[in-house]
N, C-alpha and C. Protein backbone atom coordinates (compact mmCIF):
# COMPACT_ATOMS: atom_id res chain seq x y z
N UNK A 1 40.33 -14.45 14.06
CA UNK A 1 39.69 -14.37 12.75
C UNK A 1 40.18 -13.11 12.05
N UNK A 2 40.74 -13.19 10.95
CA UNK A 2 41.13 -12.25 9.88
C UNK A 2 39.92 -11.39 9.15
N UNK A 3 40.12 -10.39 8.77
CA UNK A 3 39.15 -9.40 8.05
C UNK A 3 38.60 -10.02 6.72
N UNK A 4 39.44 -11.27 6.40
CA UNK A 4 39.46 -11.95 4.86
C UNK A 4 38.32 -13.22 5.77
N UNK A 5 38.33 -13.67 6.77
CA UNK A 5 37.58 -14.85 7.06
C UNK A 5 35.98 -14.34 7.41
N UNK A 6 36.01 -12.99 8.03
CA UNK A 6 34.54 -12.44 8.33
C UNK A 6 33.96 -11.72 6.77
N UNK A 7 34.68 -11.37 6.11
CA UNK A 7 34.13 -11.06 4.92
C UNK A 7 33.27 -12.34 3.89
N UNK A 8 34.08 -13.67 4.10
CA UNK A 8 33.75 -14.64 3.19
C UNK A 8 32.43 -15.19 3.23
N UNK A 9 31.12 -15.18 2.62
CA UNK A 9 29.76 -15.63 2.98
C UNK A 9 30.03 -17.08 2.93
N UNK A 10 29.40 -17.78 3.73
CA UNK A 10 29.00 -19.37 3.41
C UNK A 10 28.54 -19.89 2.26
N UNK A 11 28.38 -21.01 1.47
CA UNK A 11 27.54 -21.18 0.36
C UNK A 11 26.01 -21.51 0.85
N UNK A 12 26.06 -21.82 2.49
CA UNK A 12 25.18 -21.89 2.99
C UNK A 12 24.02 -20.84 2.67
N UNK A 13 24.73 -19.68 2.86
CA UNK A 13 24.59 -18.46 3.56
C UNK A 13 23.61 -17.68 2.07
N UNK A 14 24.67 -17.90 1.15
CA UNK A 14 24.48 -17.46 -0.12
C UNK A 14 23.12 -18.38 -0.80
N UNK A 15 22.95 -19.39 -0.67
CA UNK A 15 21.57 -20.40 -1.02
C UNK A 15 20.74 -20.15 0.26
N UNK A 16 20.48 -19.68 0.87
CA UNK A 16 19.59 -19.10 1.89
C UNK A 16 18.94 -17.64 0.87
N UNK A 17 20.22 -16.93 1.23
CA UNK A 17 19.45 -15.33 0.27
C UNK A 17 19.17 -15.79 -0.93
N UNK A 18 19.84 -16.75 -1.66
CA UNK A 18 19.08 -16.67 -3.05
C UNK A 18 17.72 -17.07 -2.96
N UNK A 19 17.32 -18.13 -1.97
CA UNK A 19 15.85 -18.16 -1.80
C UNK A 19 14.81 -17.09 -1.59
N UNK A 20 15.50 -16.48 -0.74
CA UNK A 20 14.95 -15.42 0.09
C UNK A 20 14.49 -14.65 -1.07
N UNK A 21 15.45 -13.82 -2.52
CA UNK A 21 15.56 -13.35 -2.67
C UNK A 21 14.28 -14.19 -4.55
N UNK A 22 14.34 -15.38 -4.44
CA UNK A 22 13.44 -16.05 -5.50
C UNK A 22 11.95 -16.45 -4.69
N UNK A 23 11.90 -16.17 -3.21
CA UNK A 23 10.36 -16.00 -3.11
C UNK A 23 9.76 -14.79 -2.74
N UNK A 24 10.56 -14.02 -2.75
CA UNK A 24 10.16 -12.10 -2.94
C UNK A 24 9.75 -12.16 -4.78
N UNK A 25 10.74 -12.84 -5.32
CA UNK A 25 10.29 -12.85 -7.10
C UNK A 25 9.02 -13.24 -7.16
N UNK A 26 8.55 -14.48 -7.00
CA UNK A 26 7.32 -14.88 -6.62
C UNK A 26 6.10 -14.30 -5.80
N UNK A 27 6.63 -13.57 -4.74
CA UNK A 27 5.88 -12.71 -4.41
C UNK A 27 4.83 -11.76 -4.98
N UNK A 28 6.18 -10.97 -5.86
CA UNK A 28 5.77 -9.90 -7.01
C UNK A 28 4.95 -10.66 -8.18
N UNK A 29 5.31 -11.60 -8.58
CA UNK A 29 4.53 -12.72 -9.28
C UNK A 29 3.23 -12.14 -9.42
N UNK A 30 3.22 -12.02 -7.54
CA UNK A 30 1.31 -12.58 -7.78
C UNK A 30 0.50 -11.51 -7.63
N UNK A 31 1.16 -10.44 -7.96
CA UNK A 31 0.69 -8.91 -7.73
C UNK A 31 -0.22 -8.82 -9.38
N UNK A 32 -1.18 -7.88 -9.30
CA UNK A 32 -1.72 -7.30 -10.02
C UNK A 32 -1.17 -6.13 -10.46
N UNK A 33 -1.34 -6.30 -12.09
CA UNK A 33 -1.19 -5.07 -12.84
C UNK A 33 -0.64 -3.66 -12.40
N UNK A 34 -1.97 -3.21 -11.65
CA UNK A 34 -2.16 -2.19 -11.44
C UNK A 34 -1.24 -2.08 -10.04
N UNK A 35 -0.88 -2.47 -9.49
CA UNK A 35 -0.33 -2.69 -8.12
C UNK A 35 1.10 -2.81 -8.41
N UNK A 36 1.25 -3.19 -9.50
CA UNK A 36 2.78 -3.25 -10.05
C UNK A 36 3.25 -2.25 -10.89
N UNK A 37 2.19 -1.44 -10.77
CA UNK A 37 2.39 -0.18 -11.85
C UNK A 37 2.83 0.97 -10.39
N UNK A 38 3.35 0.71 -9.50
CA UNK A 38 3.74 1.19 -8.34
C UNK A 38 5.08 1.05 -8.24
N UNK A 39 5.11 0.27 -8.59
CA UNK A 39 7.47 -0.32 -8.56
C UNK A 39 7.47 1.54 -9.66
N UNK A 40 8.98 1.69 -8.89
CA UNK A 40 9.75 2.66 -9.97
C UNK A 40 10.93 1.53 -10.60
N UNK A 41 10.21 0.50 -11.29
CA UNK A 41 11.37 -0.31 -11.94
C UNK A 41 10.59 -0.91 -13.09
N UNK A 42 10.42 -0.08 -14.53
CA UNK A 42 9.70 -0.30 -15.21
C UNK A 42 10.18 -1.74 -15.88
N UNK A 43 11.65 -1.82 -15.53
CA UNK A 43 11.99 -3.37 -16.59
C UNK A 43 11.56 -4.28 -15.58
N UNK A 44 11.44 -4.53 -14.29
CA UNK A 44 11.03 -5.29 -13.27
C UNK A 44 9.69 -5.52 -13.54
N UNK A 45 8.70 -4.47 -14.25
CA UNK A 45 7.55 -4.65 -14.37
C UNK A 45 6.99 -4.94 -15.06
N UNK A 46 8.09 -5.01 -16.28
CA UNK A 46 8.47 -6.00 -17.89
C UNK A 46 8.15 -7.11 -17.53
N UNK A 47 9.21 -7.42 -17.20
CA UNK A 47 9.69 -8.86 -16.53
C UNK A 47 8.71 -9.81 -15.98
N UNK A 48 7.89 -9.13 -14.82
CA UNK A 48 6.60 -9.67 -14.69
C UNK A 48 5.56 -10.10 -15.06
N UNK A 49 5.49 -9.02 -16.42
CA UNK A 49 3.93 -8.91 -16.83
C UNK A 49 4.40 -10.47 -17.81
N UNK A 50 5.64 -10.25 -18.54
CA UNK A 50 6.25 -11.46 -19.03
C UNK A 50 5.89 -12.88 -18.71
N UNK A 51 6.31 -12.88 -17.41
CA UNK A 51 5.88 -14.36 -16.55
C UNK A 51 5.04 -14.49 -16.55
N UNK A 52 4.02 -13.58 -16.28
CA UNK A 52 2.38 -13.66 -16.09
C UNK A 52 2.16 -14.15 -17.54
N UNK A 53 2.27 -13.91 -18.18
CA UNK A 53 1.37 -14.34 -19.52
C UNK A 53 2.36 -15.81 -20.31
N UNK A 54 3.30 -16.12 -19.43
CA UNK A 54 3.87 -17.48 -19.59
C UNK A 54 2.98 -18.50 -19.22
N UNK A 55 2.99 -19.65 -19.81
CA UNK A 55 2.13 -20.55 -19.38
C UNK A 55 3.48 -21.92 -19.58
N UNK A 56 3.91 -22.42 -19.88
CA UNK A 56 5.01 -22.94 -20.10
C UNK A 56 5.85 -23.27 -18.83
N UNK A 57 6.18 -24.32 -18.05
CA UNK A 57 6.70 -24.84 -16.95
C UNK A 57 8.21 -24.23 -16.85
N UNK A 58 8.62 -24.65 -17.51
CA UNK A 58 10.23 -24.34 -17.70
C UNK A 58 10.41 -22.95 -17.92
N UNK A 59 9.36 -22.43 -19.27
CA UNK A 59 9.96 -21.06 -19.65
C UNK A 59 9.78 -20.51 -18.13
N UNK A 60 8.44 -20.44 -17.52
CA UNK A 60 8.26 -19.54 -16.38
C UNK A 60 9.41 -19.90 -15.03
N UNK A 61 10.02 -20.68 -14.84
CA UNK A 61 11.08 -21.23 -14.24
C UNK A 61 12.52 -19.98 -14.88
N UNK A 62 12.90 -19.93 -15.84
CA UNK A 62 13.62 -19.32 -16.36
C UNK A 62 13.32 -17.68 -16.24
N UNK A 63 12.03 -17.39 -16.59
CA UNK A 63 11.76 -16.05 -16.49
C UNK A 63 11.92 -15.28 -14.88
N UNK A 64 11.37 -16.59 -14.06
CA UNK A 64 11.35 -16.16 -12.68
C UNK A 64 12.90 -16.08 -12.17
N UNK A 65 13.86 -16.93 -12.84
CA UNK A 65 15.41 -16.62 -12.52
C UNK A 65 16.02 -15.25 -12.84
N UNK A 66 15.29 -14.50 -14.08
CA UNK A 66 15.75 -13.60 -15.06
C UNK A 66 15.38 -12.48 -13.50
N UNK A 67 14.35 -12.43 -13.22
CA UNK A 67 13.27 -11.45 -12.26
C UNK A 67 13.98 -11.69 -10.73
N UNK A 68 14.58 -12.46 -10.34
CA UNK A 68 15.28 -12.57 -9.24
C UNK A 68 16.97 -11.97 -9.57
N UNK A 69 17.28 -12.35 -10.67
CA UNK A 69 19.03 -11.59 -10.95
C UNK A 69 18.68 -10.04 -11.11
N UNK A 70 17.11 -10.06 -11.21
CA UNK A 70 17.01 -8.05 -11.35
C UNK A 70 16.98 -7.94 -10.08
N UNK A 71 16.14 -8.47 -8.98
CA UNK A 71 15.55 -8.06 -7.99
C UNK A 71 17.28 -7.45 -6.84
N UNK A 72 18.35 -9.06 -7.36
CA UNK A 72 19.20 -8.72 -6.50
C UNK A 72 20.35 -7.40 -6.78
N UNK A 73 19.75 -6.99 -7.95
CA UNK A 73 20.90 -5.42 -8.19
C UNK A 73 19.62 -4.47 -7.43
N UNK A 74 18.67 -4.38 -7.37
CA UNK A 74 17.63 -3.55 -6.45
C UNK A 74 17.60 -3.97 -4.88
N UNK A 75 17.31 -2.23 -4.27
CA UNK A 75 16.92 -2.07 -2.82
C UNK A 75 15.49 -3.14 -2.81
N UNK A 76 15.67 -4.42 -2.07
CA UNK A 76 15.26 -5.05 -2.03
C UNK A 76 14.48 -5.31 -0.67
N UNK A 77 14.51 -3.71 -0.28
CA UNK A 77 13.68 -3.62 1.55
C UNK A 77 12.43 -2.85 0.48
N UNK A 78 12.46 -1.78 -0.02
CA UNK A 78 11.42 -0.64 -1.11
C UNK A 78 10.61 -2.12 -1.78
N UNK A 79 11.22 -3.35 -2.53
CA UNK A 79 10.05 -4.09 -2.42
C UNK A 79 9.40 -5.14 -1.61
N UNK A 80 9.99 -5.33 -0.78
CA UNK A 80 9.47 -5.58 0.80
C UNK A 80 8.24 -4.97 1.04
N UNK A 81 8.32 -3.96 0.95
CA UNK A 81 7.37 -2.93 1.50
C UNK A 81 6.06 -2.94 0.84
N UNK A 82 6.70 -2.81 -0.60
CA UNK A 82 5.39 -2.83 -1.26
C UNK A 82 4.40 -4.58 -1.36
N UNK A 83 5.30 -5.06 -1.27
CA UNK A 83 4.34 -6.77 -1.09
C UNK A 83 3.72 -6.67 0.39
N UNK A 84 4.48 -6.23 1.33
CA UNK A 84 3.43 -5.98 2.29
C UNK A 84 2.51 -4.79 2.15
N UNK A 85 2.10 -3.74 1.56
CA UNK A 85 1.01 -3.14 1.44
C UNK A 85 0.15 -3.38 0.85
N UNK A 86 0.29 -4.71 -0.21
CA UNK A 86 -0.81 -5.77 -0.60
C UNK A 86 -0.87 -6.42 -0.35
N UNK A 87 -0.42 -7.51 0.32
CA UNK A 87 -0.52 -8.29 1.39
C UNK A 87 -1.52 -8.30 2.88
N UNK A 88 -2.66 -8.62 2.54
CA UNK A 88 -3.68 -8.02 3.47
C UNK A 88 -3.53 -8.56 5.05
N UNK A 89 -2.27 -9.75 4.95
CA UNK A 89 -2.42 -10.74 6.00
C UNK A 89 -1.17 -10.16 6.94
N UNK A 90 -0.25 -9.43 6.20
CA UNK A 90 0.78 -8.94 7.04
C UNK A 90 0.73 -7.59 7.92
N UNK A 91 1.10 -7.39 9.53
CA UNK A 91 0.62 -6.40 9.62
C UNK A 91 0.98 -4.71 9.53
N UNK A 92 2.15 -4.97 8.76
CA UNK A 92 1.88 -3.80 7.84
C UNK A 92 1.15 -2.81 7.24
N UNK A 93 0.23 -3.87 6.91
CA UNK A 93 -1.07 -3.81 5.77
C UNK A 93 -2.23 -3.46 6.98
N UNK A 94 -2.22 -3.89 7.52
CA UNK A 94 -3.86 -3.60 9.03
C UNK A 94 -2.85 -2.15 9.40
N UNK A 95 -1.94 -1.93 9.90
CA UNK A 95 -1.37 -0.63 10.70
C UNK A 95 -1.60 0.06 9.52
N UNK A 96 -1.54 0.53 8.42
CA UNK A 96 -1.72 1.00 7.68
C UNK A 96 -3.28 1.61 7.36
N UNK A 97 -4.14 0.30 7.05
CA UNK A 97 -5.48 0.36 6.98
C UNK A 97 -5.73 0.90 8.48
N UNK A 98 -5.54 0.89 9.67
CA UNK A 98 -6.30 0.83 10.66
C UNK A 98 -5.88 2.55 10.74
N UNK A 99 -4.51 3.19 10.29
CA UNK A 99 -3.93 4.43 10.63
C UNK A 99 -4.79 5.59 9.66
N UNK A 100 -4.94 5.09 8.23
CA UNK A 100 -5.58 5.60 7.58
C UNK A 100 -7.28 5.91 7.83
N UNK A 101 -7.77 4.70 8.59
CA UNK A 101 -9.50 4.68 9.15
C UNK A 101 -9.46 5.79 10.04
N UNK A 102 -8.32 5.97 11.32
CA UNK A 102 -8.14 7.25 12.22
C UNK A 102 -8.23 7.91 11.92
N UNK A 103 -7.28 8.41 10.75
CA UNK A 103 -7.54 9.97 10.15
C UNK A 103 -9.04 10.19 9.50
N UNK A 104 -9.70 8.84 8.68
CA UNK A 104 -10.78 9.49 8.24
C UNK A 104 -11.95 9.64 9.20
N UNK A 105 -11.75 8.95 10.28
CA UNK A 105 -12.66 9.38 11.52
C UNK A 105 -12.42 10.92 12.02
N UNK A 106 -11.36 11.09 11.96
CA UNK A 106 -10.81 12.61 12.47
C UNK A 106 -10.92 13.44 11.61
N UNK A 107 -10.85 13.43 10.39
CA UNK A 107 -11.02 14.27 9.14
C UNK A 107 -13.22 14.64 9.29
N UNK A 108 -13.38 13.60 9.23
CA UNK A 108 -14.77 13.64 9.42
C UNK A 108 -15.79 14.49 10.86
N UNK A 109 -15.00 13.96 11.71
CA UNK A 109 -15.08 14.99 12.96
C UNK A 109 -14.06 16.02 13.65
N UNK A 110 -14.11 16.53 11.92
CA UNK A 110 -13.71 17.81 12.22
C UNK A 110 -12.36 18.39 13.08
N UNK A 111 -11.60 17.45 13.29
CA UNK A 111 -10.45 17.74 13.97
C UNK A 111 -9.48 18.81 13.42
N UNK A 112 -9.19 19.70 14.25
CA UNK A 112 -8.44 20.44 13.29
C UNK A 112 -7.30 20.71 13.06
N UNK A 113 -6.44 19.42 13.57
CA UNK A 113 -5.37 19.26 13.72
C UNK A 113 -4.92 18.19 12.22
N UNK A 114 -5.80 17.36 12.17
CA UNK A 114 -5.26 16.15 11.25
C UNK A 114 -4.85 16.63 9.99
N UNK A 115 -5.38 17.42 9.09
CA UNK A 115 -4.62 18.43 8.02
C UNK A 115 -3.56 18.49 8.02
N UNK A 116 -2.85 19.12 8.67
CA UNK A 116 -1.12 19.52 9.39
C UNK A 116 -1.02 18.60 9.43
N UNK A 117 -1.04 17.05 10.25
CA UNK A 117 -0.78 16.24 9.99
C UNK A 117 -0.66 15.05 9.19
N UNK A 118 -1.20 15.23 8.24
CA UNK A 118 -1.91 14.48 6.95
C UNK A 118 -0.23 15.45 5.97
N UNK A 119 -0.68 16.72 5.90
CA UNK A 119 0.14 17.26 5.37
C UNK A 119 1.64 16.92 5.31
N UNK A 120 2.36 16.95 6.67
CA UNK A 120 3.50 16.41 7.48
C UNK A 120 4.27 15.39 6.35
N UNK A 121 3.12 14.25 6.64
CA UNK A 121 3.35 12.92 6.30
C UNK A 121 3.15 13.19 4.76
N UNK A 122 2.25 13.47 4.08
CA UNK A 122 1.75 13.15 3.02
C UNK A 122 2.03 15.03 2.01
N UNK A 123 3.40 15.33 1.67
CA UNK A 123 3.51 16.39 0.65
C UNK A 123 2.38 16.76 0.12
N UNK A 124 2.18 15.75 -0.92
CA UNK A 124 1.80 15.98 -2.26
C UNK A 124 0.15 16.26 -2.16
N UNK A 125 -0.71 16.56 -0.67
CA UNK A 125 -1.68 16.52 -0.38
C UNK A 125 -2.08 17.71 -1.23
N UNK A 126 -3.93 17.36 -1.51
CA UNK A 126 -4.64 18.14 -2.18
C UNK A 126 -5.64 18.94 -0.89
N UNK A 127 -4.94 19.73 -0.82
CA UNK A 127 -6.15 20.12 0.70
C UNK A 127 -7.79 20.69 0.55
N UNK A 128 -7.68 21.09 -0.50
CA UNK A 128 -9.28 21.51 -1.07
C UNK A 128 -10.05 20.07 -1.92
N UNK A 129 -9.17 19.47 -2.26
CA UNK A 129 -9.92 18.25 -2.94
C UNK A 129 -9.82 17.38 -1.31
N UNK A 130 -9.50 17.36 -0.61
CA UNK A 130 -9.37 16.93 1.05
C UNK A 130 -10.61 17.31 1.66
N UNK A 131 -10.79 18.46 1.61
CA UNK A 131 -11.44 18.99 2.34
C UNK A 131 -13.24 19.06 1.29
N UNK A 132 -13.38 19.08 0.29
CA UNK A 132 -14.50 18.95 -0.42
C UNK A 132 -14.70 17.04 -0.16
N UNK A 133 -14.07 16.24 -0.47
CA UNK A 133 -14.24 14.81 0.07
C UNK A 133 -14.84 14.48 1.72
N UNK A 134 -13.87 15.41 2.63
CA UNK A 134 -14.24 15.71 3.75
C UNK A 134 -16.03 16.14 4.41
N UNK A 135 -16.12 16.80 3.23
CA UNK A 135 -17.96 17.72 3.42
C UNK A 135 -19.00 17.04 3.08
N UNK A 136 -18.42 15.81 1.91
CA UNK A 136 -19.33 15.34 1.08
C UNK A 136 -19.75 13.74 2.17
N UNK A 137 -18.43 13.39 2.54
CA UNK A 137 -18.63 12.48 4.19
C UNK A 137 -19.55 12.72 4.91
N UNK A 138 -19.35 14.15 5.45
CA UNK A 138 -20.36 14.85 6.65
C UNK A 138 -21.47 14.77 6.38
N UNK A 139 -22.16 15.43 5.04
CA UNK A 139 -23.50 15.51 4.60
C UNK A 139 -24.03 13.99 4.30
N UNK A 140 -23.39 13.36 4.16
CA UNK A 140 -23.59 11.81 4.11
C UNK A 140 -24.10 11.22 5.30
N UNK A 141 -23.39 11.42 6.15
CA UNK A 141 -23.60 11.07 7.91
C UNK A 141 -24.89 11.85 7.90
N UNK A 142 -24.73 13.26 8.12
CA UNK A 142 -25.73 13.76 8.87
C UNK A 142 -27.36 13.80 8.32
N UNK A 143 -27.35 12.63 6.64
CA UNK A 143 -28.37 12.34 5.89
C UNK A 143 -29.01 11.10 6.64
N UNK A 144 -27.95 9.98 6.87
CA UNK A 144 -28.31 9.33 7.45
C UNK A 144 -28.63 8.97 8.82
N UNK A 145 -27.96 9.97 9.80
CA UNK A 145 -28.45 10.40 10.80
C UNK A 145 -30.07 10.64 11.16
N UNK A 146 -30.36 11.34 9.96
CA UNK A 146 -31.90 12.34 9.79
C UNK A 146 -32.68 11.07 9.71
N UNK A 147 -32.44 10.32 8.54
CA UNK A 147 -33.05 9.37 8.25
C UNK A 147 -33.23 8.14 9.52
N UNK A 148 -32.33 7.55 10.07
CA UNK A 148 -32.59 6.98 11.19
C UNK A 148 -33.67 7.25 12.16
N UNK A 149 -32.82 8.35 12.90
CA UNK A 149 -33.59 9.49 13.90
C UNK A 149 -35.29 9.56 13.67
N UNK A 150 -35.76 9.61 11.85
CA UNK A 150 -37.39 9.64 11.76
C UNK A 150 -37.78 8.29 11.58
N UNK A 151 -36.67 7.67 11.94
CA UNK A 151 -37.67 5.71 11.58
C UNK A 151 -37.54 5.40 12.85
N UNK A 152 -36.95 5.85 13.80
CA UNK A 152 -36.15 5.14 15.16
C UNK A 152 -36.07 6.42 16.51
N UNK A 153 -36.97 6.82 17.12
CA UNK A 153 -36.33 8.08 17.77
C UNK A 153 -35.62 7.74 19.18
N UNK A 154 -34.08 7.64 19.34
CA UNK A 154 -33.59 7.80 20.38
C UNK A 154 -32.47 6.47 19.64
N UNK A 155 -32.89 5.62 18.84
CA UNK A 155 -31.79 4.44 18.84
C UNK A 155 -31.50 4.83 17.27
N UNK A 156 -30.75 5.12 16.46
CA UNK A 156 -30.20 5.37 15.18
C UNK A 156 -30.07 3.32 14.64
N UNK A 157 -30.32 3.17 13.79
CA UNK A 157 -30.49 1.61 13.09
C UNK A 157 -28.63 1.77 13.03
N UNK A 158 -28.06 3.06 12.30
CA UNK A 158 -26.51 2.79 11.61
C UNK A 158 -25.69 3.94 12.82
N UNK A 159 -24.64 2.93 13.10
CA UNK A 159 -23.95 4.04 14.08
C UNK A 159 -23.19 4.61 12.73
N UNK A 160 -22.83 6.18 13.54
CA UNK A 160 -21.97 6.81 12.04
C UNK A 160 -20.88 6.20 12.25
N UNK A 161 -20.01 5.81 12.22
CA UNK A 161 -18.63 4.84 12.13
C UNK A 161 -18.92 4.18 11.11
N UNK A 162 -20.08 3.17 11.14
CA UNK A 162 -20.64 1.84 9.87
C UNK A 162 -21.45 2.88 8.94
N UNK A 163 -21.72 4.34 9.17
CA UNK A 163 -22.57 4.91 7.79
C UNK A 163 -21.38 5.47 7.22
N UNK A 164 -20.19 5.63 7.34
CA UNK A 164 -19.26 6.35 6.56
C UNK A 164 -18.76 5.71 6.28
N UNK A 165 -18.20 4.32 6.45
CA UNK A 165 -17.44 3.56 6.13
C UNK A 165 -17.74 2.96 5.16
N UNK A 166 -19.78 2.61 4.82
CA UNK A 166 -20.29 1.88 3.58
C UNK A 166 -21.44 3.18 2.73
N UNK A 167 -20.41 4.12 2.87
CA UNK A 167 -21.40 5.63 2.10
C UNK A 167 -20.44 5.46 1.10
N UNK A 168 -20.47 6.03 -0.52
CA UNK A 168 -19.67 6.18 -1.49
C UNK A 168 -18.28 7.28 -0.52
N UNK A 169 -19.20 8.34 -0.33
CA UNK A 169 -18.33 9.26 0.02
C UNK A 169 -17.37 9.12 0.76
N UNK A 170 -17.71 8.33 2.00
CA UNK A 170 -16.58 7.95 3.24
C UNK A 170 -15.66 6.56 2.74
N UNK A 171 -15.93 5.83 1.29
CA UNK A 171 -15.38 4.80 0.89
C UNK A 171 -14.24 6.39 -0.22
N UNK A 172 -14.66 7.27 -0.81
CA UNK A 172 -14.19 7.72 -1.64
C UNK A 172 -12.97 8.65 -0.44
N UNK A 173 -13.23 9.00 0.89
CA UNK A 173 -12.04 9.82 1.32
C UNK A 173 -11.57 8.38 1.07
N UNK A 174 -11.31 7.37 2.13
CA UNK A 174 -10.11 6.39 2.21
C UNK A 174 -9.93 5.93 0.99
N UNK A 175 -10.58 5.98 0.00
CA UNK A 175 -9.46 5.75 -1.27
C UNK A 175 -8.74 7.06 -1.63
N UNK A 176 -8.80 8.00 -1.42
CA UNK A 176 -7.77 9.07 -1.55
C UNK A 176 -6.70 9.23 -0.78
N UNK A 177 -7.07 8.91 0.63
CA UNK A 177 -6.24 8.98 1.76
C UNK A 177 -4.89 7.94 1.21
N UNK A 178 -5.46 6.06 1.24
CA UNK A 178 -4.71 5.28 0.65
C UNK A 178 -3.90 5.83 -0.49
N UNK A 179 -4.20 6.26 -2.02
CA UNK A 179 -3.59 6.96 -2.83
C UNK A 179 -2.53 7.92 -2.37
N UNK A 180 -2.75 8.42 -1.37
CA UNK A 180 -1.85 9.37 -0.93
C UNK A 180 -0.72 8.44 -0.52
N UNK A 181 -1.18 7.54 0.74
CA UNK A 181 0.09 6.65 1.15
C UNK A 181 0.44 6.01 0.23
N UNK A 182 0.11 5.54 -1.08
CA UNK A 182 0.70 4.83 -2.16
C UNK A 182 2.22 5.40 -3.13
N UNK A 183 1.27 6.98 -2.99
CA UNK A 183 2.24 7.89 -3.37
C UNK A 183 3.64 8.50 -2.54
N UNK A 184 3.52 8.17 -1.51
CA UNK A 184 4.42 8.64 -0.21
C UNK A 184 5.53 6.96 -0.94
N UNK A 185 4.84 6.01 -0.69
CA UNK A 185 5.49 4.85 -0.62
C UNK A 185 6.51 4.84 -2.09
N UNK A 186 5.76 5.25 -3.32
CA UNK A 186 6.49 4.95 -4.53
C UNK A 186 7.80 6.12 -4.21
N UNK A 187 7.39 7.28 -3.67
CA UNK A 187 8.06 8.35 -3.94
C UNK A 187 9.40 7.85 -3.20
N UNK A 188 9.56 7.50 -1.93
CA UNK A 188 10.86 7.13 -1.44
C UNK A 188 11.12 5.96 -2.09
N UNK A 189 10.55 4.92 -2.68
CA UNK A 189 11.59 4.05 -3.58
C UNK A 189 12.41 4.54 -4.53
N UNK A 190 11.69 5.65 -5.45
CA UNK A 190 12.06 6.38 -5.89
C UNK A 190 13.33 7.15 -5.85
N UNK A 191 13.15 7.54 -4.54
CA UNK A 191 14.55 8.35 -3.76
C UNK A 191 15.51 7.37 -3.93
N UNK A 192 15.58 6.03 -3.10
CA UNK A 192 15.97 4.99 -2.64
C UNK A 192 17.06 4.22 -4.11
N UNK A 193 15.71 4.31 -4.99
CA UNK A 193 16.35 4.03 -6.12
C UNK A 193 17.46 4.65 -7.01
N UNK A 194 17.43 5.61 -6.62
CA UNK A 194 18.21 6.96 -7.31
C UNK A 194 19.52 6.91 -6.70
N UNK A 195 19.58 6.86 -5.30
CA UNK A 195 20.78 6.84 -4.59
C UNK A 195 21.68 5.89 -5.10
């Protein structure tokens, strides 16, 4: 085999990725607004909002061709990534959620390592807005702790795991925490994109 015969794609080969590459379009399709306001590809996000407000069989057929000839000049792993971080079914999306619940268990009990590590991973961290989110958790727990403890003595009704998880406060770290990984995620497409 010649360097000219391993170079040549199949047409097979080539109508395979174009699929591949028109149900990633579709994918993005079905993203929300705000979730698409995450791409660093503002004409990609044109393009979308476009289709979305198509109602028209054909036109949206056409628009979704327009949104796949963009997708294939783009790093097309950066939106991979991001359909799986909304994608609640892929597990991407649980390692993610389940990595982020660790830290706010550890952030919450006080570990004093996870900072540095939060940090590591996550630059752009706010460590005093971290750490005030962090206090406002604790006093949350240890409210409902009190409260248990005088209705119940020896059996607590809410283990703290389930009181932080459905307190504003312990819902408000993991939406910061998430924000953070959102921001980690745009930022190397970003990179990615640039290159």
């Amino acid at each position: 085999m010649t360097e000219l015969d391993s170079t040549i794609v199949s047409k097979s080969q080539e109508k395979r990725e174009a699929e591949a590459v028109s149900q990633l379009a579709e994918q993005l399709c079905q993203l929300k607004r705000k979730q698409l306001d995450r791409l660093p590809y503002p004409n990609l996000v044109d393009a979308i909002m476009t289709y979305q407000k198509i109602t028209k069989g054909n036109a949206r057929k056409r628009q979704l061709g327009f949104i796949s000839r963009q997708l294939r000049r783009l790093d097309l792993d950066v939106i991979k990534t991001l359909i799986q971080r909304f994608d609640s079914s892929t597990p991407q999306h649980q390692q993610l959620i389940s990595q982020l619940e660790h830290y706010r268990s550890r952030l919450i009990a006080s570990d004093p390592l996870v900072i540095d590590e939060l940090s590591a991973h996550f630059p752009s961290i706010d460590r005093q807005h971290l750490r005030s989110l962090v206090r406002r958790a604790q006093k949350e727990i240890e409210a409902v702790e009190e409260a248990t403890s005088s209705e119940r003595e020896g059996e607590p009704l809410i283990s703290p795991e389930d009181s932080f998880r459905s307190k504003p406060a312990g819902k408000d770290l993991f939406a910061y925490l998430k924000s953070l990984a959102d921001e980690h995620l745009i930022s190397l497409a970003t990179l990615e994109s640039d290159a």
